[in-house]
Protein backbone atom coordinates (compact mmCIF):
# COMPACT_ATOMS: atom_id res chain seq x y z
CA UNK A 1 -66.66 -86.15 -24.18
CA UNK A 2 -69.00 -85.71 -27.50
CA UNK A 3 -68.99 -88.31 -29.46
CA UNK A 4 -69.90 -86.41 -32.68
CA UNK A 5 -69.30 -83.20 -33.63
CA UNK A 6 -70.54 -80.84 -36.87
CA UNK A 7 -70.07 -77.49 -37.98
CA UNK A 8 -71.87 -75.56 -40.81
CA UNK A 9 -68.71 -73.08 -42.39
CA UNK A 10 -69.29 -71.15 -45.76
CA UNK A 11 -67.51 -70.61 -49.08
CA UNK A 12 -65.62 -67.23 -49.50
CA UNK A 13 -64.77 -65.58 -52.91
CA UNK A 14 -61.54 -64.01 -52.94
CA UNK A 15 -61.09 -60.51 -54.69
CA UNK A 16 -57.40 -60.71 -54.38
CA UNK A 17 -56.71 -64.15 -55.97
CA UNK A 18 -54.19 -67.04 -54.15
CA UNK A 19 -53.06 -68.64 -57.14
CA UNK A 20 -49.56 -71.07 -56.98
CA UNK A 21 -48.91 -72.56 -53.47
CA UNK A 22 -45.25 -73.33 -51.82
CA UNK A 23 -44.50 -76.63 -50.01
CA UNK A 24 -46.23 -77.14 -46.99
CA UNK A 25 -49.46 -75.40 -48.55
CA UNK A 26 -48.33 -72.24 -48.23
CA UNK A 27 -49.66 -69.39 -50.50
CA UNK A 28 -47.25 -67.95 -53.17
CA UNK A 29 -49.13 -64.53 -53.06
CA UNK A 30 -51.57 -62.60 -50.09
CA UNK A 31 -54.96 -62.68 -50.77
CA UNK A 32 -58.38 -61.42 -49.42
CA UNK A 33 -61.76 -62.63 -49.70
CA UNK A 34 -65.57 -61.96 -48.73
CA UNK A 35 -66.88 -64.54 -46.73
CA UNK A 36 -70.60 -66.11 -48.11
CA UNK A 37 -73.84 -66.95 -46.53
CA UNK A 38 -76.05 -68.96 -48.39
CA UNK A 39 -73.30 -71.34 -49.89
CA UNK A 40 -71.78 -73.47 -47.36
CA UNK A 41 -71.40 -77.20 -46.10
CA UNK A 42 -72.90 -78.48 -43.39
CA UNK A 43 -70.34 -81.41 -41.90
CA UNK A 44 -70.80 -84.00 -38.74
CA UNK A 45 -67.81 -85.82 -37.59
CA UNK A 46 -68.93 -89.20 -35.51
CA UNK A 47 -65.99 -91.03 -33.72
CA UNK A 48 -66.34 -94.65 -33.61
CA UNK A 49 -62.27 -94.80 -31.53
CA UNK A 50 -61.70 -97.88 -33.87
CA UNK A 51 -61.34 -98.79 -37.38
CA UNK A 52 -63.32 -101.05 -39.69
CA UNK A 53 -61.79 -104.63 -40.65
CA UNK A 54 -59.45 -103.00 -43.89
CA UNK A 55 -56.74 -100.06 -44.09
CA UNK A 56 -59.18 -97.23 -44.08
CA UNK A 57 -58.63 -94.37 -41.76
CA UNK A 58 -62.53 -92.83 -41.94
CA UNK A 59 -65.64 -93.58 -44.07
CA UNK A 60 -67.02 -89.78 -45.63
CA UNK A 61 -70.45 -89.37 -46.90
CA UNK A 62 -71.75 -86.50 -49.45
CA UNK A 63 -75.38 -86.20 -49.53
CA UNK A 64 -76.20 -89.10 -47.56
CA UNK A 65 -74.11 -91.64 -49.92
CA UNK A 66 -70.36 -92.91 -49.41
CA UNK A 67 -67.87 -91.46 -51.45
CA UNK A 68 -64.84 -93.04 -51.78
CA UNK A 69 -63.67 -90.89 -55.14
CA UNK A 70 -63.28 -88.15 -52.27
CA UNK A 71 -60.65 -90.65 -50.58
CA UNK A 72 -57.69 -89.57 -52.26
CA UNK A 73 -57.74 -85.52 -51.02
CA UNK A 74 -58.90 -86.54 -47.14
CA UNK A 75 -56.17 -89.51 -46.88
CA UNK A 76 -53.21 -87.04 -47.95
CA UNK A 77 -54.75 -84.39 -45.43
CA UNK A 78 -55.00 -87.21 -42.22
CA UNK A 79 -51.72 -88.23 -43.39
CA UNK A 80 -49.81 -84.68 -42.90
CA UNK A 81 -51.92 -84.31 -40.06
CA UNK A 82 -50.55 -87.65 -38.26
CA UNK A 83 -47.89 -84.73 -37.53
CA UNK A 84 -50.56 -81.81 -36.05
CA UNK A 85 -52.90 -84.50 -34.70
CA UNK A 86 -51.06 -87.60 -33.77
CA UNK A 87 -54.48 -88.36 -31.24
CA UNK A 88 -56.30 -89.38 -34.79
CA UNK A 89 -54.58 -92.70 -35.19
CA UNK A 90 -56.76 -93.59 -32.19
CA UNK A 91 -59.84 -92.75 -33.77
CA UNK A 92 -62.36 -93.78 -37.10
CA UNK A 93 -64.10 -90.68 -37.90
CA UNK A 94 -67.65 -91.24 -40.14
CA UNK A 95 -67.39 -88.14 -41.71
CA UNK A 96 -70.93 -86.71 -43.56
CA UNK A 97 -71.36 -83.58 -45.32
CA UNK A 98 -73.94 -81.68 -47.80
CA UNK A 99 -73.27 -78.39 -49.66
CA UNK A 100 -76.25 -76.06 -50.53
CA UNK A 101 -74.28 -75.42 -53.33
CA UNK A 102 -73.06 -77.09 -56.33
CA UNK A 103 -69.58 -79.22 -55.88
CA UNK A 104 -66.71 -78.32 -57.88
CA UNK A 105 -67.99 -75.68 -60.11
CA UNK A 106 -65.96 -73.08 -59.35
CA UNK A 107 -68.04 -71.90 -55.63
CA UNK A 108 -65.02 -72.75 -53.88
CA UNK A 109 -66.44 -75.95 -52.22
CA UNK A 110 -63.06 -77.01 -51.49
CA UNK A 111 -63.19 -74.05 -48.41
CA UNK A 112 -66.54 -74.33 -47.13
CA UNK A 113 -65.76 -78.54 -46.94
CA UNK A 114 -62.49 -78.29 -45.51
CA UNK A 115 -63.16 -75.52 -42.83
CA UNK A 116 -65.93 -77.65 -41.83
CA UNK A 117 -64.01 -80.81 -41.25
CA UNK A 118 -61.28 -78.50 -39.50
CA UNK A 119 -63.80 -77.25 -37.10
CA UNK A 120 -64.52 -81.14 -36.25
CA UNK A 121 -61.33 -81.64 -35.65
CA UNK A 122 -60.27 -78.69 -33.35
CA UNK A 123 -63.45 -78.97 -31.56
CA UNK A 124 -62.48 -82.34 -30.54
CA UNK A 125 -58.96 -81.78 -30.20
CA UNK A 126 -60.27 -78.75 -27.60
CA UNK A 127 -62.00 -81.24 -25.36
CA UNK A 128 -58.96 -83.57 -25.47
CA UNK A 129 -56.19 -80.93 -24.48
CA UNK A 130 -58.00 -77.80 -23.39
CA UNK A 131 -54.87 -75.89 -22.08
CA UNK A 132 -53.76 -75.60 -25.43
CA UNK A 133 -57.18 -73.58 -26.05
CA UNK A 134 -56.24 -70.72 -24.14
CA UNK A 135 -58.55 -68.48 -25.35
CA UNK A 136 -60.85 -67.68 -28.48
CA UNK A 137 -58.48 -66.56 -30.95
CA UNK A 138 -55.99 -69.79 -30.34
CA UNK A 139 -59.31 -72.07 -31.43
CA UNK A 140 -59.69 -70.29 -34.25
CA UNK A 141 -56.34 -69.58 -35.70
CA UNK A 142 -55.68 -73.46 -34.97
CA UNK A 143 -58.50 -74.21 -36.93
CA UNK A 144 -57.64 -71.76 -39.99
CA UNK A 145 -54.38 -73.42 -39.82
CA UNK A 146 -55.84 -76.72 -39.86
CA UNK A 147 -57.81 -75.99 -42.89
CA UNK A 148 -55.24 -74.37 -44.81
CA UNK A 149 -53.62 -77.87 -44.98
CA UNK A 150 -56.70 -79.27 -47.07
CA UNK A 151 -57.48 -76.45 -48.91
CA UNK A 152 -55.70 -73.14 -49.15
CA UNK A 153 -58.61 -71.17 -49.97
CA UNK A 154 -60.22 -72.83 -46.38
CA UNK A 155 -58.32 -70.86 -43.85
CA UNK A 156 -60.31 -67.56 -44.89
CA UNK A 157 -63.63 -69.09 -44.55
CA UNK A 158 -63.27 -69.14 -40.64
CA UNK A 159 -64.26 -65.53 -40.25
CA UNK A 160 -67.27 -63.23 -40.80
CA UNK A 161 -67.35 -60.54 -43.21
CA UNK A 162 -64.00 -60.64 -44.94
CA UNK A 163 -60.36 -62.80 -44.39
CA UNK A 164 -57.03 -62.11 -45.15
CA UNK A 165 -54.08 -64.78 -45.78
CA UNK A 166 -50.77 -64.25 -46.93
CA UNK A 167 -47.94 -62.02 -45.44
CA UNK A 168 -48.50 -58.79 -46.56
CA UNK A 169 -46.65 -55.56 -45.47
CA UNK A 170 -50.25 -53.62 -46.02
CA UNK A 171 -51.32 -55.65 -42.70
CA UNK A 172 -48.50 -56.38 -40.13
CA UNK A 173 -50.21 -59.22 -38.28
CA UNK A 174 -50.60 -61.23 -41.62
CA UNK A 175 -49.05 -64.34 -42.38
CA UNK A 176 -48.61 -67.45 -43.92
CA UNK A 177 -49.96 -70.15 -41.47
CA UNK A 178 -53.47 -69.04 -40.95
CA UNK A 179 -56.09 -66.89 -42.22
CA UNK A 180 -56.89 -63.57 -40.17
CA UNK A 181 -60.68 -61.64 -39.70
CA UNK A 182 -60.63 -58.23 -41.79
CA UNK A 183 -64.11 -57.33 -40.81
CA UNK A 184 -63.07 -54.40 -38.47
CA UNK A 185 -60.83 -52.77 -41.60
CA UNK A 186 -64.08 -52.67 -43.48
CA UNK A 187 -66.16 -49.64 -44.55
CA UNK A 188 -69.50 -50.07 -43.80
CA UNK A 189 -70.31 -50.44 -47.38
CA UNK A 190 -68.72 -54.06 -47.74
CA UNK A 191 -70.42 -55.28 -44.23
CA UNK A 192 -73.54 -55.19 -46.84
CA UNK A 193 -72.09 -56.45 -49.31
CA UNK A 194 -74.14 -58.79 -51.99
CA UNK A 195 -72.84 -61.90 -54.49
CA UNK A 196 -75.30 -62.84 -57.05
CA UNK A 197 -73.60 -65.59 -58.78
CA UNK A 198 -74.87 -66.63 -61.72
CA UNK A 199 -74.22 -70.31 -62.64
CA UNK A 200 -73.04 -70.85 -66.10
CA UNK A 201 -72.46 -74.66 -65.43
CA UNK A 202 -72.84 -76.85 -62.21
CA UNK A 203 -70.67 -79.37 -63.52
CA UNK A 204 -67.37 -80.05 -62.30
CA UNK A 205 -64.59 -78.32 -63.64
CA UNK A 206 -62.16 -80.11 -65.94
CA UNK A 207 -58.98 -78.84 -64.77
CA UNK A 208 -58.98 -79.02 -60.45
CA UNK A 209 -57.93 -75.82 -58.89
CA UNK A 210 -54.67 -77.96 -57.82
CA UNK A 211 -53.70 -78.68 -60.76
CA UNK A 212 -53.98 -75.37 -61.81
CA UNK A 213 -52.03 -74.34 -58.85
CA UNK A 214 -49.33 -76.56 -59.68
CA UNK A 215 -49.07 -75.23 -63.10
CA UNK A 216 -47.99 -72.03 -61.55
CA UNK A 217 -44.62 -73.30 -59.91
CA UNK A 218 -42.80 -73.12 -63.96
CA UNK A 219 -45.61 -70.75 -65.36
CA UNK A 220 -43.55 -68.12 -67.12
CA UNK A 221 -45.24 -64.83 -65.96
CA UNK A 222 -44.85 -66.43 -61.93
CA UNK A 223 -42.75 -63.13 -60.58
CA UNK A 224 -45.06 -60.91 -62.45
CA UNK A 225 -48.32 -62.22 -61.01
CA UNK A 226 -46.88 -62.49 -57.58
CA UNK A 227 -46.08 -58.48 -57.80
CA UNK A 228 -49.49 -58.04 -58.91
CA UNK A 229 -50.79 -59.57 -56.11
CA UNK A 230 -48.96 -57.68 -53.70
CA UNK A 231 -49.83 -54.03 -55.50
CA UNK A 232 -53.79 -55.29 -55.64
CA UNK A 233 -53.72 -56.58 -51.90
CA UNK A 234 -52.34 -52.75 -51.14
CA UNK A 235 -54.37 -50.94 -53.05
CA UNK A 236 -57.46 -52.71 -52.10
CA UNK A 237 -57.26 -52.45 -48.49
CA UNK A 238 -57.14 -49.15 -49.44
CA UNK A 239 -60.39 -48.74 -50.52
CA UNK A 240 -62.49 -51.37 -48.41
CA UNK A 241 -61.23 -48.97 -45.44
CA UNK A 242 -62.31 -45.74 -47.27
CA UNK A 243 -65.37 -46.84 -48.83
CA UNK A 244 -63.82 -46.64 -52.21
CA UNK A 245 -66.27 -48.49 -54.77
CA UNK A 246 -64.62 -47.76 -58.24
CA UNK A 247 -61.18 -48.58 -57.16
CA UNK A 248 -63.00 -52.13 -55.24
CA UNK A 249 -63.94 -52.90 -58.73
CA UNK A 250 -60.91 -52.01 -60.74
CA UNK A 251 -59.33 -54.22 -58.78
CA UNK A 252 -61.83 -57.11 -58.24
CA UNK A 253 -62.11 -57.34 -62.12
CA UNK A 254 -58.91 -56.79 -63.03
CA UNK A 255 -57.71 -60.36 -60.25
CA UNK A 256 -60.88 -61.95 -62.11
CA UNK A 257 -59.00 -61.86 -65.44
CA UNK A 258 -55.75 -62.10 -64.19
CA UNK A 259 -56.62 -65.33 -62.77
CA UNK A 260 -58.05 -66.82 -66.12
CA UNK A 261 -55.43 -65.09 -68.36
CA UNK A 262 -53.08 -67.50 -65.99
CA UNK A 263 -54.52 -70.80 -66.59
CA UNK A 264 -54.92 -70.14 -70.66
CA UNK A 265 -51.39 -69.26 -70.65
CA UNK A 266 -50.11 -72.11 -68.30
CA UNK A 267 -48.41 -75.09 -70.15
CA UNK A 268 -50.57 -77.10 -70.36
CA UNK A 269 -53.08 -74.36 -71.21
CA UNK A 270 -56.93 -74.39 -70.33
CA UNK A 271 -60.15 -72.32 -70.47
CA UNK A 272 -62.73 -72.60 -67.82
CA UNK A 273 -65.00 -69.80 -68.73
CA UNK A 274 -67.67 -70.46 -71.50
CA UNK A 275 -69.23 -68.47 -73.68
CA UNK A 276 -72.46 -67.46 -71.15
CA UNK A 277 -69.52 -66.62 -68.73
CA UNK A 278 -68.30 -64.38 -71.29
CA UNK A 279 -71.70 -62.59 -72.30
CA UNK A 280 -72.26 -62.10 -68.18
CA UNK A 281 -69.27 -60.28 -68.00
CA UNK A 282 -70.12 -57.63 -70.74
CA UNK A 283 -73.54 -57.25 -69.69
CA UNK A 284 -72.17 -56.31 -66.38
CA UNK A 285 -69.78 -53.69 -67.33
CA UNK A 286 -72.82 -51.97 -69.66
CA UNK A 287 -75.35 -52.03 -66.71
CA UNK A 288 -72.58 -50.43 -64.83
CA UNK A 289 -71.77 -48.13 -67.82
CA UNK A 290 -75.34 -47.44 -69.03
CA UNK A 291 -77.16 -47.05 -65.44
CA UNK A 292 -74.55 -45.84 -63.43
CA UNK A 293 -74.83 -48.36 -61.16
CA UNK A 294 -71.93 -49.87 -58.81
CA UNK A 295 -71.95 -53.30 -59.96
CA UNK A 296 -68.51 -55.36 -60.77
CA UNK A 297 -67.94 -58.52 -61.15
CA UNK A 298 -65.12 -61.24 -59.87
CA UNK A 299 -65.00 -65.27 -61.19
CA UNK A 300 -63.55 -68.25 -59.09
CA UNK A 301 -62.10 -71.22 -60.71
CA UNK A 302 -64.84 -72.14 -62.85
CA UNK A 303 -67.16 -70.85 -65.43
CA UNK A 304 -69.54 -69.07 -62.85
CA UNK A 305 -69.94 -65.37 -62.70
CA UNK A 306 -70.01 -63.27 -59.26
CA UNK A 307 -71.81 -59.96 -59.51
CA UNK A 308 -70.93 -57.79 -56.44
CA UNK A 309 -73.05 -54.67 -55.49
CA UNK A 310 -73.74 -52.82 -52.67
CA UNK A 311 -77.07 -53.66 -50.58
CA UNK A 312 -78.86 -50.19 -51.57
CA UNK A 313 -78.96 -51.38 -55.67
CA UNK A 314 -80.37 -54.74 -54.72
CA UNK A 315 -83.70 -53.77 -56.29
CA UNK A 316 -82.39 -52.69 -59.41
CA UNK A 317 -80.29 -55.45 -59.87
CA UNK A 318 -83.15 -57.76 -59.79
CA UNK A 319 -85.39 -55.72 -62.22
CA UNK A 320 -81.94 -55.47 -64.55
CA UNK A 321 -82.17 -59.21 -63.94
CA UNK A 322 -86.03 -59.83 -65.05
CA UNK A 323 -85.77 -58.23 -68.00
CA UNK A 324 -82.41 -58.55 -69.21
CA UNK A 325 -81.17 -61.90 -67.79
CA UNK A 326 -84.34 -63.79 -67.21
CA UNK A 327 -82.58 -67.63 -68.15
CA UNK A 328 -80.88 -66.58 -64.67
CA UNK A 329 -83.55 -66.57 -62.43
CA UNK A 330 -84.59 -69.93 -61.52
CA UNK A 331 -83.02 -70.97 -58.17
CA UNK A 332 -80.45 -73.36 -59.88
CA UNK A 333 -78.99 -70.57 -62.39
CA UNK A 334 -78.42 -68.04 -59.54
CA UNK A 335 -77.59 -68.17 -56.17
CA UNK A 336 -78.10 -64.87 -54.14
CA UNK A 337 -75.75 -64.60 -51.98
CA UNK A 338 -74.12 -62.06 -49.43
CA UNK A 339 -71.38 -61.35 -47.12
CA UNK A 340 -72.05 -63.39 -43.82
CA UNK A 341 -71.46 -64.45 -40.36
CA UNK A 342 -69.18 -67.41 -40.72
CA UNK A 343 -69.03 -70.54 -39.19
CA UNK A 344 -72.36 -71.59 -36.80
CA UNK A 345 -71.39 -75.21 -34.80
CA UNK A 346 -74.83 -77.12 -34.88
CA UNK A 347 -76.02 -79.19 -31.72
């Protein structure tokens, strides 16, 4: 049996937004997202099969140096999953991880970290009870389920191209549990699809996504958001099976704002976009406007903007970029990104 394991798993950006959560981590609306390439965390599990000389359940390590400020999120994750994975009282896992991205700006590093660790786990939970492994898919919805329970954006970084999560009646083998693969429902427009994002600030943010999902549960336009959801999630599969651009990017804006409309209107309210977020955004919609081009744009929890584009305007994107957004193109104020392969587990 390997005593270590590690994964490399990416961030996803969600067009449909999963915003509000029900006990047990559950997501209070569907949602969809594009799986990433260049941002993701690379994560090694070690097991030791016996704990230091105090109460702790693992040691973690980010970039090389411990981290016990992360403690809080992991020990309420290995404590529901004493439950799911009653084998880990037996162990000590060291765990160390590196993003190539920055941490808690709004890149969703909460997915690429968590469906990392979950991939440790299952992979080692595989080798332990391998009947329960029957096949392929059983590994990986385990593992989607897995990382749901740390972070509910996780589960739909497990697959290439696109993910779905959330029962929806547009896709009868959705649910609630795990994340599914959407990449055979795509046009081949989205298999090439690109995400510059541009980073406004690599700073943490100053409200945690859940928080903000908390702030949901009493938030006075709840029912409303969930319907919107469900009409977006509809629509939208719509048009990433037809090839439908314009109505991608109706809707992939429209979830963008929604999302931030709900956190300035929560109680307490709060703003995480600035005002270079703001300028990105209308300089978008004129390049669109002005050069007929089909760019559109879609924001995570943070300040940071996502431009999404086909592949065949890359090269006018970047001239757009040289001479009208040139403070953007250092490596640290924009990360050029695209839909990818998903998870890759490293020797």
């Amino acid at each position: 049996m390997n005593n270590k394991h590690r994964w490399t798993s990416p961030s996803n950006i969600a067009i449909v937004k999963y915003w509000g959560k029900l006990p047990g981590q559950f997501p209070m609306n569907p949602s969809l997202s594009f799986t990433l390439s260049s941002c993701h965390t690379d994560t090694e599990v070690e097991w030791n099969g016996h704990p230091l000389n105090d109460d702790r359940r693992f040691v973690f390590y980010f970039d090389g140096h411990e981290r016990p400020d992360f403690a809080p999120k992991l020990e309420q994750f290995f404590g529901f999953l004493d439950g799911e994975m009653p084998w880990l009282k037996e162990c000590f896992p060291v765990i160390r991880s590196s993003n190539t991205f920055p941490h808690s700006s709004g890149i969703a590093s909460s997915a690429s970290a968590m469906s990392a660790l979950a991939l440790c786990l299952v992979t080692r939970e595989r080798e332990l009870f391998p009947d329960r492994f029957p096949d392929d898919t059983s590994f990986w919805q385990r593992c989607s389920s897995i990382a749901r329970v740390g972070s509910g954006s996780a589960c739909r970084s497990l697959y290439p191209i696109a993910s779905l999560w959330g029962k929806t009646p547009a896709v009868p083998e959705s649910n609630d549990h795990y994340g599914i693969p959407f990449a055979k429902n795509l046009h081949p427009l989205f298999h090439e699809l690109r995400d510059y994002i541009f980073v406004v600030n690599a700073s943490g943010k100053s409200v945690s996504s859940s928080a903000g999902h908390a702030l949901m549960a009493g938030h006075p336009y709840r029912e409303a958001r969930i319907a919107q959801a469900h009409k977006n999630l509809e629509a939208v599969v719509g048009c990433l099976a037809s090839g439908d651009w314009t109505g991608f990017s109706r809707i992939s804006e429209e979830e963008a704002l929604s999302l931030h409309a709900l956190m300035m209107s929560s109680q307490p309210w709060y703003l995480l976009l600035e005002g270079a977020s703001l300028k990105l955004l209308q300089a978008i919609r004129r390049l669109r406007e002005s050069h007929d081009l089909p760019v559109c744009f879609t924001i995570d929890a943070g300040p940071n903007i996502h431009m999404l584009f086909p592949a065949s305007c890359e090269q006018a994107v970047e001239d757009w970029i040289a001479a009208e957004a040139p403070d953007y193109r250092g490596p640290d104020q924009l990360i050029r990104d695209r839909a990818g392969k998903g998870p890759v587990a490293r020797v």
